[in-house]
N, C-alpha and C. Protein backbone atom coordinates (compact mmCIF):
# COMPACT_ATOMS: atom_id res chain seq x y z
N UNK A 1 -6.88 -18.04 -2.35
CA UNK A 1 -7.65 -18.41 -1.19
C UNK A 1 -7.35 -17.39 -0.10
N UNK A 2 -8.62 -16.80 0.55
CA UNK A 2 -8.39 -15.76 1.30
C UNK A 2 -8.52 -16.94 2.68
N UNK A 3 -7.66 -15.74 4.20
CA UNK A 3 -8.77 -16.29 5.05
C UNK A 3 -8.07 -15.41 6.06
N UNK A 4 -8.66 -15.07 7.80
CA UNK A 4 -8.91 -14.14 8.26
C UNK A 4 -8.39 -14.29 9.03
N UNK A 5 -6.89 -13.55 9.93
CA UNK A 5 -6.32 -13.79 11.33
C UNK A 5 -6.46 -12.63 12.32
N UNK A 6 -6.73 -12.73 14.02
CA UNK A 6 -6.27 -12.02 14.34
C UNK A 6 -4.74 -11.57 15.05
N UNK A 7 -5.15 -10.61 15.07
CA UNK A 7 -3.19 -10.22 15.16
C UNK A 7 -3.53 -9.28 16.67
N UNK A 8 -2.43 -9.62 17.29
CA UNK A 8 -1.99 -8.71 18.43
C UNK A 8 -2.81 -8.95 19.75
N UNK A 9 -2.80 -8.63 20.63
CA UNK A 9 -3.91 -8.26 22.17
C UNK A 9 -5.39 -7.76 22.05
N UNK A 10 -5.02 -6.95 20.79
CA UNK A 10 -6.42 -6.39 20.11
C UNK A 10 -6.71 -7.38 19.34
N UNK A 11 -6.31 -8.10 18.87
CA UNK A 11 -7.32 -9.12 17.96
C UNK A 11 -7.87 -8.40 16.40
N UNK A 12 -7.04 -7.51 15.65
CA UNK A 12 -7.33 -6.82 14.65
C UNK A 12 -7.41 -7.59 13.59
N UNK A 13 -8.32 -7.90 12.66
CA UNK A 13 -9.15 -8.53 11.93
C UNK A 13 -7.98 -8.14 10.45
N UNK A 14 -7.54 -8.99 10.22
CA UNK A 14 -7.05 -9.12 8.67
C UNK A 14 -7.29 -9.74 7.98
N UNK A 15 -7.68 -9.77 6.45
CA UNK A 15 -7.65 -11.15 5.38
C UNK A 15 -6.46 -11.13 5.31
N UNK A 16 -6.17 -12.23 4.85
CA UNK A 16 -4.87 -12.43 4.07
C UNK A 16 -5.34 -13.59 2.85
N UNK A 17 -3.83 -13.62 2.00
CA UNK A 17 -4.09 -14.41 1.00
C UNK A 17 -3.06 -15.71 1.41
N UNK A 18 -3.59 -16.59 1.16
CA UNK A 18 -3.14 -17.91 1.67
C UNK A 18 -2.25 -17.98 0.34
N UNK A 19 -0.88 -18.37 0.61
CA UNK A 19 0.58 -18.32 -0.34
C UNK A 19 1.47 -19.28 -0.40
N UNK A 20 1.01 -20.72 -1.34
CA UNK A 20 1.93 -21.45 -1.05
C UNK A 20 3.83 -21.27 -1.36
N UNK A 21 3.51 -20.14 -1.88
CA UNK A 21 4.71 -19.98 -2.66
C UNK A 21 6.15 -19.09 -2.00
N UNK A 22 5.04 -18.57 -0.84
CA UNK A 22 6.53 -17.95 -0.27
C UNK A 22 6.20 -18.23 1.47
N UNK A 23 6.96 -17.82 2.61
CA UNK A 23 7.40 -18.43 4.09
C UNK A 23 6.98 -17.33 4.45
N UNK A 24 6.34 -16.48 4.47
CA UNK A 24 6.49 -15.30 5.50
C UNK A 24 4.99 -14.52 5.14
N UNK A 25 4.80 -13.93 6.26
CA UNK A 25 3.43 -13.61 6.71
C UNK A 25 3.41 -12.09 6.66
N UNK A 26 3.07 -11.10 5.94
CA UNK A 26 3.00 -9.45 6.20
C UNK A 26 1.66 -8.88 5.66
N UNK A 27 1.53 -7.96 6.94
CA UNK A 27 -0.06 -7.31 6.92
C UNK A 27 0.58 -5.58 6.81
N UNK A 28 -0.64 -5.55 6.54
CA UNK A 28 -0.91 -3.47 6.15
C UNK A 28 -0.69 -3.23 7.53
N UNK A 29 0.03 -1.84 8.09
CA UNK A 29 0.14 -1.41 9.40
C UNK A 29 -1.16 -0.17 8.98
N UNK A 30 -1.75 0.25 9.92
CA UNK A 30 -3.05 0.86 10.26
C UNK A 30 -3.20 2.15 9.70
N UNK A 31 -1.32 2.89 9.69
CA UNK A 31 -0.76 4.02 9.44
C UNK A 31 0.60 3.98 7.84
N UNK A 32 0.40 3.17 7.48
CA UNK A 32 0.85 2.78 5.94
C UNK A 32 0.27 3.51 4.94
N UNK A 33 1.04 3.03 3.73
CA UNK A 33 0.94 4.32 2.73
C UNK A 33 0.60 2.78 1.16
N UNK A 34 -0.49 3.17 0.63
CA UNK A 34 -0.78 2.87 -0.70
C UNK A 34 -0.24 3.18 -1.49
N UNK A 35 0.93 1.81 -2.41
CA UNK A 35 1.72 2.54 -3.27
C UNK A 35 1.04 1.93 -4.76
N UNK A 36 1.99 2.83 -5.73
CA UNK A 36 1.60 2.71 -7.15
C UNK A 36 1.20 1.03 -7.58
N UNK A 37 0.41 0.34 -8.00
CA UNK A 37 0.55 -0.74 -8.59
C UNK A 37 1.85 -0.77 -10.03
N UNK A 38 2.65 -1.50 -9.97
CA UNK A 38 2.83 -1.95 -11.57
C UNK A 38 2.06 -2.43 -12.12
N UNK A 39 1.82 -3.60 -11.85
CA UNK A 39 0.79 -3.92 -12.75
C UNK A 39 -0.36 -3.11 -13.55
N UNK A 40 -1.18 -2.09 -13.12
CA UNK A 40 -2.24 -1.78 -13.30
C UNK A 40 -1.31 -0.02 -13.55
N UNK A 41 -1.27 0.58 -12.79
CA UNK A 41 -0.45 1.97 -12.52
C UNK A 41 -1.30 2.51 -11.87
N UNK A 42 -2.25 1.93 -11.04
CA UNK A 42 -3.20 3.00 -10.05
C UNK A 42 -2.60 2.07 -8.72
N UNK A 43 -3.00 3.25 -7.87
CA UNK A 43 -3.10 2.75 -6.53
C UNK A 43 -3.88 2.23 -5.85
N UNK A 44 -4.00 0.36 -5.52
CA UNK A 44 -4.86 0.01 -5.11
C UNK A 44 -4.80 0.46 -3.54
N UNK A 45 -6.38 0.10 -2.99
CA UNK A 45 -6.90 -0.28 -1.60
C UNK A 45 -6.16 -0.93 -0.83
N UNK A 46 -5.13 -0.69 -0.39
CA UNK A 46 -4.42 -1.52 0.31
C UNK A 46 -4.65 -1.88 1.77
N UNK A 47 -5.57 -1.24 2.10
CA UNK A 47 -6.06 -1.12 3.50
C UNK A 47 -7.72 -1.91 3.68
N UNK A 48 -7.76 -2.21 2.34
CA UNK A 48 -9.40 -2.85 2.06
C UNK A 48 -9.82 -4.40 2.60
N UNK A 49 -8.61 -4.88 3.03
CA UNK A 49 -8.79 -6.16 3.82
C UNK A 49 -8.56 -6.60 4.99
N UNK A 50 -8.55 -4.91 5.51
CA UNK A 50 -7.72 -5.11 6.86
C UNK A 50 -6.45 -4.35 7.60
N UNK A 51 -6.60 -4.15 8.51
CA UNK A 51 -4.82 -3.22 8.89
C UNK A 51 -4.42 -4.25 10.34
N UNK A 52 -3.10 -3.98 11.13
CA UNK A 52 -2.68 -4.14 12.17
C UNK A 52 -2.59 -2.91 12.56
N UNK A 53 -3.06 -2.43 13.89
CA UNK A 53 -2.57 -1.01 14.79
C UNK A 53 -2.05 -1.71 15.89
N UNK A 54 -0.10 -1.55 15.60
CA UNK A 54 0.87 -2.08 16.68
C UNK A 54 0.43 -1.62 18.34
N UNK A 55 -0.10 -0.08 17.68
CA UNK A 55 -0.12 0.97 19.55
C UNK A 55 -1.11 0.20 20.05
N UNK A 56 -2.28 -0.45 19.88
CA UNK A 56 -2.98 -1.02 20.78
C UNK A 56 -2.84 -2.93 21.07
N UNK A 57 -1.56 -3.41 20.87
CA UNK A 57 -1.64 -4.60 21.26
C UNK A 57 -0.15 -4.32 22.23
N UNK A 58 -0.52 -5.03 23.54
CA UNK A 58 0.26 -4.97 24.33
C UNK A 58 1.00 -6.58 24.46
N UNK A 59 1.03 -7.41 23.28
CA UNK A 59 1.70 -8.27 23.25
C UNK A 59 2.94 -8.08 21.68
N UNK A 60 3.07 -6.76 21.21
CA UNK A 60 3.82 -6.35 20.22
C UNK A 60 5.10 -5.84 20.41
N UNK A 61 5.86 -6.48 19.59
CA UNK A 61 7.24 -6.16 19.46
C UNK A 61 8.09 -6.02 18.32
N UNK A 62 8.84 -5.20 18.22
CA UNK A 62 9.00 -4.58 16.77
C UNK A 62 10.47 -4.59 16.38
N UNK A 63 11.40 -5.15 15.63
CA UNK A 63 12.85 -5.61 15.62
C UNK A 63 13.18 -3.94 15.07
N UNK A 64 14.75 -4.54 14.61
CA UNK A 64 15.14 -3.20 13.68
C UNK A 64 15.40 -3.94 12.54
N UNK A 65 15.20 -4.83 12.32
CA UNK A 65 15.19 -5.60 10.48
C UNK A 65 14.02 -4.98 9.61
N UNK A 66 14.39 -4.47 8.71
CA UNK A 66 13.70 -3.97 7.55
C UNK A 66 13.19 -5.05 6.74
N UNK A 67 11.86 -4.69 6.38
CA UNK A 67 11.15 -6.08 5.88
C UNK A 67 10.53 -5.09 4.58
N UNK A 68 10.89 -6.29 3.36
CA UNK A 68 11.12 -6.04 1.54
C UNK A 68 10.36 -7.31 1.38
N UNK A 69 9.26 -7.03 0.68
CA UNK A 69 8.57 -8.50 -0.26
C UNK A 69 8.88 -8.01 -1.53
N UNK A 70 9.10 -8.71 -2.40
CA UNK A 70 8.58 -8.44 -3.83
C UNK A 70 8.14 -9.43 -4.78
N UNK A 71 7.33 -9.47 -5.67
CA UNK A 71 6.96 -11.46 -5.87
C UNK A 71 7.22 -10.72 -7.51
N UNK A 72 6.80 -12.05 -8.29
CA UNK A 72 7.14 -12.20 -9.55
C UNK A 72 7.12 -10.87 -10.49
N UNK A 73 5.11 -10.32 -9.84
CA UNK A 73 4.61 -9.81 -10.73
C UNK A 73 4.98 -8.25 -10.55
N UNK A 74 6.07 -8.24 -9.45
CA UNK A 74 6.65 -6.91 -9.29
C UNK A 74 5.74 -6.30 -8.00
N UNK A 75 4.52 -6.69 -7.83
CA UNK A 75 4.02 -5.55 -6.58
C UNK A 75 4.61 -6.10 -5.31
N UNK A 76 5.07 -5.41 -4.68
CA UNK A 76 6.09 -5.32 -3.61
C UNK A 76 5.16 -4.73 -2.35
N UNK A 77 5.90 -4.94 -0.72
CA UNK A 77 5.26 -4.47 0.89
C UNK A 77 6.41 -4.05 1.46
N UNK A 78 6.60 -2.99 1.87
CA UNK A 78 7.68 -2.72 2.56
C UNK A 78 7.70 -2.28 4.17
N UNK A 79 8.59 -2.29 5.04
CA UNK A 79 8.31 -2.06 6.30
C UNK A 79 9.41 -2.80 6.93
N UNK A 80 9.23 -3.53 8.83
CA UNK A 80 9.15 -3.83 9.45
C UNK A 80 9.39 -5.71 9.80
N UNK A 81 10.18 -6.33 10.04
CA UNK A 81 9.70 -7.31 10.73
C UNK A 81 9.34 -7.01 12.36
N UNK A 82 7.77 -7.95 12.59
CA UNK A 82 7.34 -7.79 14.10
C UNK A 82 7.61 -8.93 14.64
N UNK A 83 6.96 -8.91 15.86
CA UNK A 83 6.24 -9.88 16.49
C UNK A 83 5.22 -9.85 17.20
N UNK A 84 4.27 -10.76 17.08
CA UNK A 84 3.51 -10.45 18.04
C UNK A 84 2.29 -12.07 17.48
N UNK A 85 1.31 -11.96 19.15
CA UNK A 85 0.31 -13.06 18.76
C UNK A 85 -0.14 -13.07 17.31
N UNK A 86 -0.96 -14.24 16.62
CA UNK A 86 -1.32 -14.42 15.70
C UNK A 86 -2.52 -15.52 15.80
N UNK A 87 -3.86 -15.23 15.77
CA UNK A 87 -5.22 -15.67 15.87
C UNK A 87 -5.80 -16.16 14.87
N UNK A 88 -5.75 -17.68 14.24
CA UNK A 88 -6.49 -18.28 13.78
C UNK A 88 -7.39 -19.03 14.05
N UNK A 89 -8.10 -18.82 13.06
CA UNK A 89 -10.03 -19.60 13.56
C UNK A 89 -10.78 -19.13 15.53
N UNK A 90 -11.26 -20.01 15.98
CA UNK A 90 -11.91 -19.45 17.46
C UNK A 90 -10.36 -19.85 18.20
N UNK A 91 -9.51 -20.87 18.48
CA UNK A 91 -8.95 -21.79 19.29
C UNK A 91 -7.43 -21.63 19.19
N UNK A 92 -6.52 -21.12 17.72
CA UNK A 92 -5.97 -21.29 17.76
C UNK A 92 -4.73 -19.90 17.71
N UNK A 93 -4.22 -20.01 18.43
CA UNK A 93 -3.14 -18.19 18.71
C UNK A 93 -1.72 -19.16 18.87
N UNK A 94 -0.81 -18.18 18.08
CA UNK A 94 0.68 -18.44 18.00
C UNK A 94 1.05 -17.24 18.68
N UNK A 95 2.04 -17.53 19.44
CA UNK A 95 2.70 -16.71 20.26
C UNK A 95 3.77 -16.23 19.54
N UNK A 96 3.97 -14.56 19.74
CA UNK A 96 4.67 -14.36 18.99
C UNK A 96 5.45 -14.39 17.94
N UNK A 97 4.87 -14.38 16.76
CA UNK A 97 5.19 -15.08 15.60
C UNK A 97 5.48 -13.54 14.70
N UNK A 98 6.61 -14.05 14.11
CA UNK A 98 7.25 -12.91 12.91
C UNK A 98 6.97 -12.77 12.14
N UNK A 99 6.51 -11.35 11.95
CA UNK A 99 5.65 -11.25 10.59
C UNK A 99 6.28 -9.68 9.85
N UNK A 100 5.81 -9.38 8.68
CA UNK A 100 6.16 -8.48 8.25
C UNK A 100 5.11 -7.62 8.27
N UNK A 101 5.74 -6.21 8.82
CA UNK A 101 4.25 -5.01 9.08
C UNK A 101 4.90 -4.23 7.88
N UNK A 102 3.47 -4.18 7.25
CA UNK A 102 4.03 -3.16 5.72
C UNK A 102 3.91 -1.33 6.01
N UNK A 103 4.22 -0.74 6.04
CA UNK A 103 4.23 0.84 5.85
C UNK A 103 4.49 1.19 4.94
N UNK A 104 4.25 0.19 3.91
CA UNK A 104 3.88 0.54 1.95
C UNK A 104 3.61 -0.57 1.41
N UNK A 105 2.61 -0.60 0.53
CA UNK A 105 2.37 -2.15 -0.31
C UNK A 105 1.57 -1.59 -1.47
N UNK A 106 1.86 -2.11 -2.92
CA UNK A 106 1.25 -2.04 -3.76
C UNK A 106 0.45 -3.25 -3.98
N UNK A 107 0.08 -3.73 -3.08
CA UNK A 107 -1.06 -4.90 -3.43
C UNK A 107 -2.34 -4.61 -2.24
N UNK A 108 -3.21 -5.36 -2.68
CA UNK A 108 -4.38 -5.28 -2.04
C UNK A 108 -4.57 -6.08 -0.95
N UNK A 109 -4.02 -6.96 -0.98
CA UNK A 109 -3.94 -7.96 0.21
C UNK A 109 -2.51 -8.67 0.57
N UNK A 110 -2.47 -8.22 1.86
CA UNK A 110 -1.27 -9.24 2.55
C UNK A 110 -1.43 -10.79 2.25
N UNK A 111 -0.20 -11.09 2.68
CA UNK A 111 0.20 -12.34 2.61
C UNK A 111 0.46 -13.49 3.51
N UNK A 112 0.19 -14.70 3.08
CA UNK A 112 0.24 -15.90 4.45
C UNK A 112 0.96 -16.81 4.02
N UNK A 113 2.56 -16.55 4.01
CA UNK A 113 2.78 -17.66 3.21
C UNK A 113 3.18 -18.79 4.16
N UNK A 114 2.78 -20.04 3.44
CA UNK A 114 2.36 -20.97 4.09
C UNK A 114 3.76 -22.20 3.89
N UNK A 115 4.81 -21.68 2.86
CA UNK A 115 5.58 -22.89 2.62
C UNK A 115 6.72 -22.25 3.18
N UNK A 116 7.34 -23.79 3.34
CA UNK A 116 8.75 -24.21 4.12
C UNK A 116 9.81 -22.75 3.84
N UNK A 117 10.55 -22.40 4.97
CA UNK A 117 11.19 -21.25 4.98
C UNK A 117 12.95 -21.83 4.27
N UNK A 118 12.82 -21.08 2.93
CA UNK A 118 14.72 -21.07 2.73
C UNK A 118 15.39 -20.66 3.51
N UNK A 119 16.99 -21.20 3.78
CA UNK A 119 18.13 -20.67 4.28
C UNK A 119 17.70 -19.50 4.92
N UNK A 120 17.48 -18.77 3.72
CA UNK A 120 18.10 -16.88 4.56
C UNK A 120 17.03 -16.51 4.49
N UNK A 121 15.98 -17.19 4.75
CA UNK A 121 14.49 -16.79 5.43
C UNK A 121 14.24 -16.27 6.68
N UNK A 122 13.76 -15.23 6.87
CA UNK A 122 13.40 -14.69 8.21
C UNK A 122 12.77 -15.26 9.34
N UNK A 123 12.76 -15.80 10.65
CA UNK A 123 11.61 -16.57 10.83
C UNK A 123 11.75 -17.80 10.67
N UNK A 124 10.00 -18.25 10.87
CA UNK A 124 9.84 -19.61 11.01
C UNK A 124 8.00 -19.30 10.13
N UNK A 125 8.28 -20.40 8.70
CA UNK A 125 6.53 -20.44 8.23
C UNK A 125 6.07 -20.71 9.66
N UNK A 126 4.64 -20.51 9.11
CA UNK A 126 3.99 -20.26 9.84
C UNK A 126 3.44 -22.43 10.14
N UNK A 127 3.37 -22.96 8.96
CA UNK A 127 3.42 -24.79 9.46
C UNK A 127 4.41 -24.73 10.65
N UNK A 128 5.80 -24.63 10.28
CA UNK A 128 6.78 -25.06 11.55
C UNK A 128 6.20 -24.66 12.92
N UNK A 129 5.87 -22.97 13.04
CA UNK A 129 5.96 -22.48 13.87
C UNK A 129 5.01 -23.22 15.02
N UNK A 130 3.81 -23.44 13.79
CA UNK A 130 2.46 -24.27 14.88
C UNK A 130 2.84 -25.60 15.28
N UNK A 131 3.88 -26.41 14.54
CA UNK A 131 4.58 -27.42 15.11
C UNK A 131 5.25 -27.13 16.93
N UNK A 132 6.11 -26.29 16.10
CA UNK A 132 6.86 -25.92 17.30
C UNK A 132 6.25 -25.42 18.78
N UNK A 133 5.39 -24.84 18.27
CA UNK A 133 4.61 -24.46 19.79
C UNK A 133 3.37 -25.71 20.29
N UNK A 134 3.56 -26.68 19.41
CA UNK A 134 2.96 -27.71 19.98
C UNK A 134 1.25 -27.69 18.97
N UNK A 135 0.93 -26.61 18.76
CA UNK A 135 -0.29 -26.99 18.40
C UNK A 135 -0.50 -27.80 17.21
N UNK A 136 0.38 -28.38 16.65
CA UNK A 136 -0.18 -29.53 15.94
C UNK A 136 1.43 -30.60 15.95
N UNK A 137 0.92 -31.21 15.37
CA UNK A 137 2.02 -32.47 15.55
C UNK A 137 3.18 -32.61 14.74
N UNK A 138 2.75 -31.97 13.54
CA UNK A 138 3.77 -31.99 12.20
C UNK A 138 3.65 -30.84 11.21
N UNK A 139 4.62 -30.37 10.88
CA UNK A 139 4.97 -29.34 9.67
C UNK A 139 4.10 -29.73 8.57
N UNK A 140 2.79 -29.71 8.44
CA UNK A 140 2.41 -30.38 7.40
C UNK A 140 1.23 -29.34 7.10
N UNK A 141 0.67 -29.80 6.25
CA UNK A 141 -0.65 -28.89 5.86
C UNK A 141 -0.96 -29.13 4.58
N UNK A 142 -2.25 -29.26 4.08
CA UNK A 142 -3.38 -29.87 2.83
C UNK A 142 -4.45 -28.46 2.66
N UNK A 143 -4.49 -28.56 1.60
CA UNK A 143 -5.55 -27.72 0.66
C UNK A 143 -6.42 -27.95 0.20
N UNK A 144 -8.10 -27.61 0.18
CA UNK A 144 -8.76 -27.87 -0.29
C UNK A 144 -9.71 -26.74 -0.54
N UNK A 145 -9.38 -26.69 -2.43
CA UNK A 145 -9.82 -25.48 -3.12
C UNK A 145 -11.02 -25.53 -3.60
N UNK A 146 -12.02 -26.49 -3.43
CA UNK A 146 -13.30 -26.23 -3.76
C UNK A 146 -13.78 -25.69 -5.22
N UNK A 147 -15.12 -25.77 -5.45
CA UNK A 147 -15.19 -25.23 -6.88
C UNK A 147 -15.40 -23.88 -6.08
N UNK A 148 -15.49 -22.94 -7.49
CA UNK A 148 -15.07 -21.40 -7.72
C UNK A 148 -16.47 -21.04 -7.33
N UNK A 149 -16.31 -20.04 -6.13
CA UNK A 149 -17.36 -18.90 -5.03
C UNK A 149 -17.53 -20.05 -4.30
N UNK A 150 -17.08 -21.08 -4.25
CA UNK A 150 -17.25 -21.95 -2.68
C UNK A 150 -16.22 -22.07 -1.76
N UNK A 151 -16.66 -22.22 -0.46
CA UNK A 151 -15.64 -21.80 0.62
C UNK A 151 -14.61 -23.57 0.68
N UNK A 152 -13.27 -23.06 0.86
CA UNK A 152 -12.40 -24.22 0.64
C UNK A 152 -11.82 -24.24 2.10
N UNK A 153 -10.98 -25.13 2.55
CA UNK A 153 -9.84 -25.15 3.82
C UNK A 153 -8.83 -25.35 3.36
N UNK A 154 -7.89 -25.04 4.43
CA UNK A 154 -6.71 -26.08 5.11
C UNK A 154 -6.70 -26.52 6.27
N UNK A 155 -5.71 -27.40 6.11
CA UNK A 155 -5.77 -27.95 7.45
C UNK A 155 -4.49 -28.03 7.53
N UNK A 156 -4.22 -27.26 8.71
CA UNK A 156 -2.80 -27.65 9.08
C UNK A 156 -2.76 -28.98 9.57
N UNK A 157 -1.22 -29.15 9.70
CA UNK A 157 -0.89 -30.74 10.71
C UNK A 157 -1.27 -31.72 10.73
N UNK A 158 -1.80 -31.90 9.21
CA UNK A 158 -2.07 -32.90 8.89
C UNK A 158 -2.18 -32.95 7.26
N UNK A 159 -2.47 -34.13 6.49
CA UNK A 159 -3.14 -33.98 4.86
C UNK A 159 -3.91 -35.10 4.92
């Protein structure tokens, strides 16, 4: 399940892939590098769903923690943990929220992951975070995957 945030002061247009499986949120930086797939051994489009450009949001801030994804199937994002706004749907913006800016990814699309953060998790998912800043009431959130080429939701803060 894809779906579309903006990021930063600029409001830069990303898909991401909605992830129940991991806590943490990382997009393509504007100036990143397309790496080898394993899976496949070509280099996908990594920039085909979207980038963040940090220089034009004046609500961005950039740690010195080095930010490493790597998931099952081996394709890995490397870079940066940030911060900065985060723009979902017309209404809803998280303030400064930590995310990972990639300046290498062998996948095609960033990530939204949507479940509860382990121990030595970076951050705060992105459920808590909208708790925490008030915009919804509870750490919670429901899925609805629709049949296949039809558009599905979630809904946070609620099921």
């Amino acid at each position: 399940m894809l779906t579309e945030l903006q990021i930063g002061s600029n409001r830069d247009r990303v898909t991401v892939d909605v992830d129940t499986g991991s806590s943490v949120l990382w997009v393509m930086d504007s100036n990143g590098a397309c790496k080898t797939s394993p899976l496949t051994g070509k280099v996908p489009d990594c920039k085909a769903h979207g980038t963040f450009s940090f220089q034009g949001s004046e609500t961005f801030n950039k740690t010195e923690e080095s930010f490493h994804m790597e998931y099952a199937d081996k394709e890995s994002a490397d870079g940066f943990y940030v911060k900065d706004d985060i723009s979902l749907g017309k209404d809803v913006v998280v303030k400064g929220f930590g995310f990972g800016l990639a300046d290498g990814a062998s996948s095609e699309v960033g990530i939204l992951g949507i479940s509860f953060p382990r121990v030595n998790s970076t951050g705060r998912s992105f459920p808590v975070e909208l708790k925490n800043q008030g915009i919804t009431n509870r750490s919670a959130y429901s899925i609805f995957l629709n049949k296949p080429n039809k558009t599905g939701s979630v809904l946070f803060g609620a099921v």
